[in-house]
C-alpha atoms as a PDB file:
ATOM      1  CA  UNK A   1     -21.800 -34.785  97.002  1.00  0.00           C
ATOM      2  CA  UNK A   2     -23.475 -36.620 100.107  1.00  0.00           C
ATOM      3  CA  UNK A   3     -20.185 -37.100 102.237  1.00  0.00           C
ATOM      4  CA  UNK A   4     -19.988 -33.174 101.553  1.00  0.00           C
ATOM      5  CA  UNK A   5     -23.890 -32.685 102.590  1.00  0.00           C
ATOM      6  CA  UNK A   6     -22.616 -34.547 105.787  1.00  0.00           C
ATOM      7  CA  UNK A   7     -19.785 -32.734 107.043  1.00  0.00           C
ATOM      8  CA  UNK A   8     -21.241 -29.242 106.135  1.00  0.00           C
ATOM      9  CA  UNK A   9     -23.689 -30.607 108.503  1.00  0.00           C
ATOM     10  CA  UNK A  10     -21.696 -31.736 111.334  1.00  0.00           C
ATOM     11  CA  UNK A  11     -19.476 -28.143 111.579  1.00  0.00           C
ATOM     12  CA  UNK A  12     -22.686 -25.977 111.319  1.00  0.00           C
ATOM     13  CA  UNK A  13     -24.614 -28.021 114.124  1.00  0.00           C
ATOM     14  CA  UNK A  14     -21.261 -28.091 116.137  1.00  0.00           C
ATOM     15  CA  UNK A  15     -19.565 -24.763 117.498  1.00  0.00           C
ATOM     16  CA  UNK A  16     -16.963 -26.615 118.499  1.00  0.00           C
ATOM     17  CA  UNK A  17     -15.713 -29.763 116.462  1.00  0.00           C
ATOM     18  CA  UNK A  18     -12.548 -31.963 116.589  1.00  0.00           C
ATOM     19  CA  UNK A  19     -12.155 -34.113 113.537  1.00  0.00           C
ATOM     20  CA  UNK A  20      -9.644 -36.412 114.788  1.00  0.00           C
ATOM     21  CA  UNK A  21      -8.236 -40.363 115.147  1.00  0.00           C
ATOM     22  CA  UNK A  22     -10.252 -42.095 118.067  1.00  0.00           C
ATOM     23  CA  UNK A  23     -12.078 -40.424 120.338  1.00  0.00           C
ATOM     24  CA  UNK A  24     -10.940 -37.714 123.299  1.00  0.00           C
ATOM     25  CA  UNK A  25     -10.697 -40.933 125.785  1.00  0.00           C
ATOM     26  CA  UNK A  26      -9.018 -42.845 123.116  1.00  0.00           C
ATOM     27  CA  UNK A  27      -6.802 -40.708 120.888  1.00  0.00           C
ATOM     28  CA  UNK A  28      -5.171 -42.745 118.106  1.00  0.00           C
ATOM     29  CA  UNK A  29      -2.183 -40.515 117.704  1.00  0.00           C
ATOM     30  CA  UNK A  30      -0.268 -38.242 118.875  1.00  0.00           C
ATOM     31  CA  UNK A  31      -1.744 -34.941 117.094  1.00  0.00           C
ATOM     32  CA  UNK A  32      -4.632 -35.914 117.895  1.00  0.00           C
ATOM     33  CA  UNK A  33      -3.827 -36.671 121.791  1.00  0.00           C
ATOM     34  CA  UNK A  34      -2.558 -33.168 121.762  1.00  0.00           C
ATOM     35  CA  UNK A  35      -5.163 -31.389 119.884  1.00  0.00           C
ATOM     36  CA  UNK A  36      -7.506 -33.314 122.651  1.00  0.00           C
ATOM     37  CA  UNK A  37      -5.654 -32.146 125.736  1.00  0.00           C
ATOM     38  CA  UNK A  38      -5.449 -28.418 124.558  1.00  0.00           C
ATOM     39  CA  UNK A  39      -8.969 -28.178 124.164  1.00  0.00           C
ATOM     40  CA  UNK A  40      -9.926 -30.318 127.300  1.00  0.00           C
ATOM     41  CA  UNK A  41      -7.847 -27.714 129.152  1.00  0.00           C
ATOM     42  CA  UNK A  42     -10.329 -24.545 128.104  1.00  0.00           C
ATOM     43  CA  UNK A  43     -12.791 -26.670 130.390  1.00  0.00           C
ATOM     44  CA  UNK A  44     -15.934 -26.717 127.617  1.00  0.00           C
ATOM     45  CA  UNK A  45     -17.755 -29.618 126.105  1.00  0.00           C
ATOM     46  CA  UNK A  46     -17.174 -30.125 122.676  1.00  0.00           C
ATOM     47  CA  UNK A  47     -18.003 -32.712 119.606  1.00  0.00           C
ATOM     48  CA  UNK A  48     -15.619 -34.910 117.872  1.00  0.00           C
ATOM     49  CA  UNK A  49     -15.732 -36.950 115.007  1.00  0.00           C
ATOM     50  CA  UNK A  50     -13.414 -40.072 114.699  1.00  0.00           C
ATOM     51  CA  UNK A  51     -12.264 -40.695 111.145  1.00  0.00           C
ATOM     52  CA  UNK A  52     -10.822 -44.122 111.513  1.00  0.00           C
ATOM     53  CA  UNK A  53     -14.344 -44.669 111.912  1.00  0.00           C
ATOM     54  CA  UNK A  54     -15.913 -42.694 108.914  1.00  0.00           C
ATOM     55  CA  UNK A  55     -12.988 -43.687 106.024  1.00  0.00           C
ATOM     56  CA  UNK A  56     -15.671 -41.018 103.884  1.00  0.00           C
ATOM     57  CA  UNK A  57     -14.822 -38.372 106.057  1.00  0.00           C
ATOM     58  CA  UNK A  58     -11.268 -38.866 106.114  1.00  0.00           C
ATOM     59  CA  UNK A  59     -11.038 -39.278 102.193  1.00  0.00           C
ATOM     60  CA  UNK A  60     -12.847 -36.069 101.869  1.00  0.00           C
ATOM     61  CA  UNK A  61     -12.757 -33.660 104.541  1.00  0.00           C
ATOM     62  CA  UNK A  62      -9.097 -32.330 103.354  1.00  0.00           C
ATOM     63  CA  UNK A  63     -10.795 -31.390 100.608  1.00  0.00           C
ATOM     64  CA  UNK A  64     -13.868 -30.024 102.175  1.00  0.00           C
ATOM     65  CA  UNK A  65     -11.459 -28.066 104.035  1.00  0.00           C
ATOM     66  CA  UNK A  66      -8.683 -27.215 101.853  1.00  0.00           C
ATOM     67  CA  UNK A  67      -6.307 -28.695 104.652  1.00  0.00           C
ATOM     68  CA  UNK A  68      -4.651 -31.984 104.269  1.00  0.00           C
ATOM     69  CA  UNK A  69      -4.020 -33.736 107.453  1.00  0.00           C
ATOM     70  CA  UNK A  70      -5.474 -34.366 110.976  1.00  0.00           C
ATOM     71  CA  UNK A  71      -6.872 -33.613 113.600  1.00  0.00           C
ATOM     72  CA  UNK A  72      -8.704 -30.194 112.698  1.00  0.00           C
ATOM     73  CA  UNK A  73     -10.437 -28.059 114.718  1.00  0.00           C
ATOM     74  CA  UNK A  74     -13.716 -25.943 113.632  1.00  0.00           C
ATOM     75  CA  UNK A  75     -15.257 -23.552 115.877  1.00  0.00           C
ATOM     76  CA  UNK A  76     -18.213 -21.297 114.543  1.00  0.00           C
ATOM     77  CA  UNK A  77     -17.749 -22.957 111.554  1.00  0.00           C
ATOM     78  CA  UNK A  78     -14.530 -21.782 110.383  1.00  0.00           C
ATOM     79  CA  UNK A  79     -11.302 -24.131 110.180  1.00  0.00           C
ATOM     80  CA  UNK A  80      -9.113 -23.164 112.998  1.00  0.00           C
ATOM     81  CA  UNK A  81      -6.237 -25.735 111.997  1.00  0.00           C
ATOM     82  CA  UNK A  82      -4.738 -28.632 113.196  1.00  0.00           C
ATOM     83  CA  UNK A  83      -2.301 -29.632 115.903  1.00  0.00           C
ATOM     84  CA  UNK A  84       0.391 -27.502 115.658  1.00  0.00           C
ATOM     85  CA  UNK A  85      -2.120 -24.159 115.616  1.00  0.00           C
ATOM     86  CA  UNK A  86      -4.132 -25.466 118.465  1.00  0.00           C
ATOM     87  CA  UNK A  87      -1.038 -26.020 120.649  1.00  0.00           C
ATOM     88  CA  UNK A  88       1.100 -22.472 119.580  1.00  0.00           C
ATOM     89  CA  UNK A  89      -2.694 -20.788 120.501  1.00  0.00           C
ATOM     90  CA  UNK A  90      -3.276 -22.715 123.837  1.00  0.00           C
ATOM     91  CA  UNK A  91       0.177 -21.743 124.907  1.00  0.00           C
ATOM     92  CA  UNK A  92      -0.523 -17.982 124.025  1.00  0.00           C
ATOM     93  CA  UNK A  93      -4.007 -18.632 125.448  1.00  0.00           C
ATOM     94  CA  UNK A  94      -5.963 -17.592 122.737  1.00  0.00           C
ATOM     95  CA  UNK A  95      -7.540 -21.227 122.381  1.00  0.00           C
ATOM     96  CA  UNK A  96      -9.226 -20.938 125.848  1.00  0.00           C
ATOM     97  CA  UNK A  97     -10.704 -17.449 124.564  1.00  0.00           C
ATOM     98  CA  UNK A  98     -12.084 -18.831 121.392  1.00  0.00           C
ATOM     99  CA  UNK A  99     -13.531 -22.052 122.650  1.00  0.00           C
ATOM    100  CA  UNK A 100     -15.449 -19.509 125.631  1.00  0.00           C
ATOM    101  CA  UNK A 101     -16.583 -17.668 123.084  1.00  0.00           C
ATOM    102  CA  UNK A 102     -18.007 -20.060 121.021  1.00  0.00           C
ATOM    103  CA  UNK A 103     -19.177 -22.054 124.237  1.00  0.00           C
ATOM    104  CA  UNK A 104     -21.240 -18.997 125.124  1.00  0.00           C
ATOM    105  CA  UNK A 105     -22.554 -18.567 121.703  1.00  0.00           C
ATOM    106  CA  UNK A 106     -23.625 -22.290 121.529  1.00  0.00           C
ATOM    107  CA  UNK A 107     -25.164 -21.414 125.571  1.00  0.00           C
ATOM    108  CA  UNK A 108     -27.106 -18.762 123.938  1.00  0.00           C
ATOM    109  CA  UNK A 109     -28.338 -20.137 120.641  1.00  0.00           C
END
């Protein structure tokens, strides 16, 4: 139950959390390279976790999160999805309201 102790952790201390392969310099695929720039475009700081890096994590976040692949997005704690959700919600620009949002919370807690 410790790698589920961990990432419980990481999403509650982090308003806004990209679980994702390599880092937002250093994507290591393409999901995650888009996930990254459709963020980076809202303009607000937020914490990644690489799981090539932490095998643990990548074993059991899917099931942590009921949602089998990766990258995925968290914000306030709740699963906002992965790739395809963060791109279709950039594009309608409801991305760059949540991630304000939660960047303001965060400002303010």
């Amino acid at each position: 139950m410790e790698i589920f102790d961990t990432i419980k952790e990481q999403i509650e201390n982090n308003s806004i959390l990209l679980y994702m392969k390599g880092s937002p310099n250093q994507p290591q695929c393409g999901f995650s390279a888009r996930t990254v720039q459709a963020l980076m475009a809202c303009g607000e700081r937020f914490a990644y976790v690489d799981i090539l890096s932490n095998p643990e994590i990548r074993a059991n976040l899917p099931k942590y999160g009921n949602w089998p692949t990766f990258p995925q997005l968290w914000v306030n704690g709740e699963l906002v999805g992965g790739c395809d959700i963060v791109t279709e919600m950039a594009e309608s620009g409801e991305l760059q309201t949540l991630i304000k949002e939660a960047a303001a919370g965060q400002a303010t807690a």
